[in-house]
Structures are given as structure tokens and as C-alpha cells.
Protein backbone atom coordinates (compact mmCIF):
# COMPACT_ATOMS: atom_id res chain seq x y z
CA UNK A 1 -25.81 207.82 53.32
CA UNK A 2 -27.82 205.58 50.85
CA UNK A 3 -29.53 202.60 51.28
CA UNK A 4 -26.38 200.88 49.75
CA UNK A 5 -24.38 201.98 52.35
CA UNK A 6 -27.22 200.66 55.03
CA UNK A 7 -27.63 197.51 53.65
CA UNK A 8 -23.63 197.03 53.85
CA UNK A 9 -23.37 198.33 56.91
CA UNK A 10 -26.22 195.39 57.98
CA UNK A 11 -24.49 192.78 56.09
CA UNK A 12 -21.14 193.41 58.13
CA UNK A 13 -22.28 193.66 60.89
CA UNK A 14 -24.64 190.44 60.26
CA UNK A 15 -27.70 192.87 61.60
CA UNK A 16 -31.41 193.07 60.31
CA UNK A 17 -32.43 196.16 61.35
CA UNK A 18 -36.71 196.99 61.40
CA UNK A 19 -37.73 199.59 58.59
CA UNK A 20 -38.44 202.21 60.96
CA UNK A 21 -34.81 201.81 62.35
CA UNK A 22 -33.16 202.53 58.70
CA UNK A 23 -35.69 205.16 58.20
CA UNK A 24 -34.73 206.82 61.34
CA UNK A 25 -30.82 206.25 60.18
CA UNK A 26 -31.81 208.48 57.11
CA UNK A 27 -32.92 211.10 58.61
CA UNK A 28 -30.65 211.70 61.38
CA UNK A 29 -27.72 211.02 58.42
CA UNK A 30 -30.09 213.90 56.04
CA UNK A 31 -30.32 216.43 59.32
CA UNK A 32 -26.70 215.80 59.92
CA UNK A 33 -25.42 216.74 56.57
CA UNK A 34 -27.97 219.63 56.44
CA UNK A 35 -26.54 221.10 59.57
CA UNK A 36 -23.14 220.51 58.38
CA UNK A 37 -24.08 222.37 55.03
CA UNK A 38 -25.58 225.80 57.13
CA UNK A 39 -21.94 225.75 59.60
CA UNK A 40 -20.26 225.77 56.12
CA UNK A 41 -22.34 228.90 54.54
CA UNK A 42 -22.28 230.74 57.66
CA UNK A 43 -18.36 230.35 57.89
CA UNK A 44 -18.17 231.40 54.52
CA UNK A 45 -20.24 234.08 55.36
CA UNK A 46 -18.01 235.14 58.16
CA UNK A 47 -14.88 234.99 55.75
CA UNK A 48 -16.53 237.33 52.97
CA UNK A 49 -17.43 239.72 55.56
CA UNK A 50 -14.18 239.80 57.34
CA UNK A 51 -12.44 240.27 53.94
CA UNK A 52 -14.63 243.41 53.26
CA UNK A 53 -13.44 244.39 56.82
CA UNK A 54 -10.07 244.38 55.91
CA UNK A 55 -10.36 246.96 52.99
């Protein structure tokens, strides 16, 4: 998420959110996508290792 996407978010929803409320939007949208990025390596993880299984 970027502020771009914030700030069009706010203008259609006709919203004017505090600082600290966009600031807390970018951080739970950063921890979000970093969690999302670990579940992807770990299941590609899993697939390496269960293709060495296999041989």
C-alpha cells in the first residue's frame, strides 16, 4: 500500500483520517505483506524438500 493508495482510498470514501491512523494503516499493510512473504518461502521450502523426498 502507498500513500497514493491511502489518500484515494480517503478521497472515496470522503474520510480525513489523523496521521497516526494512516501510519498505523502502513504498518499493519507492511506486517501483512511480510507475513505473506515468510508463508510463501516456507511453502516453497516444503515443495523443494518434498521433491528431494521423492528421489
Amino acid at each position: 500500500m502507498t500513500f497514493a493508495d491511502v489518500g484515494e482510498w480517503c478521497r472515496l470514501l470522503l474520510v480525513d483520517p489523523l496521521p497516526q491512523e494512516v501510519e498505523m494503516l502502513m504498518a499493519m499493510d507492511d506486517t501483512y505483506l511480510k507475513a505473506v512473504r515468510e508463508d510463501q518461502a516456507a511453502a516453497q521450502q516444503r515443495a523443494i524438500e518434498e521433491a528431494r523426498n521423492r528421489k
